[in-house]
Protein backbone atom coordinates (compact mmCIF):
# COMPACT_ATOMS: atom_id res chain seq x y z
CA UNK A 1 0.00 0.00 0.00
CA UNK A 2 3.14 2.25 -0.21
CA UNK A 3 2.65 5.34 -1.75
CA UNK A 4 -1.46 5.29 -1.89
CA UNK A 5 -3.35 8.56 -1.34
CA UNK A 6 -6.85 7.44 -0.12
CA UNK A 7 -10.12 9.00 1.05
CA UNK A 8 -10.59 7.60 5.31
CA UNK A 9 -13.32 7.82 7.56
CA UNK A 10 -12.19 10.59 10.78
CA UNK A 11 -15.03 10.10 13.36
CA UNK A 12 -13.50 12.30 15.70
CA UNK A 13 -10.08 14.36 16.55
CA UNK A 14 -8.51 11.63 19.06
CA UNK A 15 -5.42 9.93 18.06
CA UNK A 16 -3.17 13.20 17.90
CA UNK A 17 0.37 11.81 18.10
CA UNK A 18 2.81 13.27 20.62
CA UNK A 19 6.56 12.76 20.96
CA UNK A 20 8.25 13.10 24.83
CA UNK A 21 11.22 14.34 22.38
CA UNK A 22 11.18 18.01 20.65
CA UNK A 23 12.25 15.66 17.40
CA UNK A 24 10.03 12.79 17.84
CA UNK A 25 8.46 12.97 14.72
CA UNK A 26 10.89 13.89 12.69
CA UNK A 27 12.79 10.77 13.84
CA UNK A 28 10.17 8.72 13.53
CA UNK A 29 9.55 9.52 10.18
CA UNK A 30 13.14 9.38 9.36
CA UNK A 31 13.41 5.80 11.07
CA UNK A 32 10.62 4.67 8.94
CA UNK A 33 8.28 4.46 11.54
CA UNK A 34 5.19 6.72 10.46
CA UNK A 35 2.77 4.47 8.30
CA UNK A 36 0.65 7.16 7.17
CA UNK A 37 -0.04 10.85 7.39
CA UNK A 38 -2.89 12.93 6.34
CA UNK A 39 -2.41 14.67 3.04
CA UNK A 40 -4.80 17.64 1.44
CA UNK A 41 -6.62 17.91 -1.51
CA UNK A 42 -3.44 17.97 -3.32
CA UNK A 43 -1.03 15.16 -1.96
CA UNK A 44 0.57 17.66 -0.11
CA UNK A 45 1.16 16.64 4.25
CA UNK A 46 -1.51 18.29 6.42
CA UNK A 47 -0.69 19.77 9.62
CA UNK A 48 -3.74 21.76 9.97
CA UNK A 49 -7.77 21.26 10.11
CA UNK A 50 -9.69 19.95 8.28
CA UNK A 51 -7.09 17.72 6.50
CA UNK A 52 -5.73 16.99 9.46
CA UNK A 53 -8.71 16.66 12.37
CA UNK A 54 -6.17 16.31 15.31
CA UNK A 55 -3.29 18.47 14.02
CA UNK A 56 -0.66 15.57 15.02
CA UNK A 57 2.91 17.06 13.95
CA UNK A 58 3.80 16.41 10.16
CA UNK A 59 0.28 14.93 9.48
CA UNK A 60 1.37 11.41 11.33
CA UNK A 61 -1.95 9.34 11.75
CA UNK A 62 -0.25 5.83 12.03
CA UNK A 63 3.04 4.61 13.25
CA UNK A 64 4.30 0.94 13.00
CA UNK A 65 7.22 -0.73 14.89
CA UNK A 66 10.37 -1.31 12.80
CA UNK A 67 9.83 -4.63 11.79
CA UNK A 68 6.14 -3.77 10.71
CA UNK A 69 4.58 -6.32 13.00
CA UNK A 70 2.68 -4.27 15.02
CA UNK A 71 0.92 -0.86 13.39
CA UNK A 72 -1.58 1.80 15.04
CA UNK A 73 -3.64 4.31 13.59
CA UNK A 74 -6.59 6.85 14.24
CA UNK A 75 -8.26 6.98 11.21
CA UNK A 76 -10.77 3.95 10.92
CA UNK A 77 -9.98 1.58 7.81
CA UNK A 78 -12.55 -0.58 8.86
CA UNK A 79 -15.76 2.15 7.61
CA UNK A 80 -14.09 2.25 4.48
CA UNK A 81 -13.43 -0.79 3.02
CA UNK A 82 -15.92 -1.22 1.08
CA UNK A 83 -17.12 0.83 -1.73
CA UNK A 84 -20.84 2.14 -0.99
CA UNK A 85 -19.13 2.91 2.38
CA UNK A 86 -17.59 5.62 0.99
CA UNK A 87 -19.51 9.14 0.18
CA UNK A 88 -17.60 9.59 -3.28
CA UNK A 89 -15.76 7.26 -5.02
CA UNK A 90 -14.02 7.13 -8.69
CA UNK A 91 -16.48 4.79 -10.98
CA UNK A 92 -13.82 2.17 -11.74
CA UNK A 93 -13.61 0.72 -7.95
CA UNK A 94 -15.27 -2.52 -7.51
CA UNK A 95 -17.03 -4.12 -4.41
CA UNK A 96 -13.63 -3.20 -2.38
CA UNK A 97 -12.50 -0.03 -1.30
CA UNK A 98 -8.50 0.45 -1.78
CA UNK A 99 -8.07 0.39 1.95
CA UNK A 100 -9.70 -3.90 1.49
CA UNK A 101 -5.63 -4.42 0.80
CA UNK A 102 -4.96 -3.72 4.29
CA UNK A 103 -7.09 -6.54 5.41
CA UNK A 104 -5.45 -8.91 2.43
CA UNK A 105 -2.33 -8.35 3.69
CA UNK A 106 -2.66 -8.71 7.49
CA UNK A 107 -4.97 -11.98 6.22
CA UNK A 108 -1.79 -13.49 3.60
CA UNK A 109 0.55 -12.05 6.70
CA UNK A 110 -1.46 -14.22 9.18
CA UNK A 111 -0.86 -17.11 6.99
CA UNK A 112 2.10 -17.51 6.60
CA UNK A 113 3.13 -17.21 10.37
C-alpha cells in the first residue's frame, strides 16, 4: 500500500500523536516508523484542520514498529473498506475499497506465520 493517497473515515479528533522528544516525529519519520499521514486535496502533508482533524505534527496518523509487525492508527480503515461505504468514489472501484488491501495483507501475513 506504499505510496497510496486514499479518502478515510475521521469520526472524531482523538489519536493526535505526541513525541516526549522536541524531534520525535521527525525521527520517527526518518526511522521509517510513520505508516501514514494525512495529506490535502493535493497530496501535499496536512498539519492543519480539516485535512488533518487532530493536528498531530507532520500529518502522522499511524506509526508501525520497525519490523512492521505491530501498526496503530486513528483513522478507521474498517468504515471504508468497502465501496458504498464511501460518500464519493471514482467509478472504476469494484465491491472493495482500496483500503480492502490492508485486510489482504494482514490476512496473507497471518498465513504464513
Amino acid at each position: 500500500m506504499a505510496g497510496s493517497l486514499l479518502p478515510i473515515a475521521v469520526a472524531h479528533g482523538e489519536g493526535r500523536a505526541e513525541f516526549a522528544e522536541p524531534q520525535g516525529a521527525r525521527l520517527a519519520l526518518d526511522r521509517g516508523l510513520v505508516a501514514a499521514r494525512f495529506v490535502d486535496g493535493h497530496g501535499q502533508v496536512a498539519e492543519r484542520y480539516p485535512a488533518n482533524p487532530n493536528g498531530s505534527p507532520l500529518g502522522i496518523t499511524a506509526l508501525t514498529t520497525t519490523d512492521g509487525r505491530v501498526t496503530i492508527m486513528m483513522p478507521h480503515p474498517e468504515r471504508v473498506f468497502r465501496t458504498v461505504q464511501h460518500s464519493w468514489h471514482p467509478d472504476d472501484w469494484g465491491e472493495d475499497s482500496p483500503w480492502m488491501r490492508m485486510f489482504h495483507n494482514a490476512r496473507v501475513w497471518a498465513g504464513r506465520h
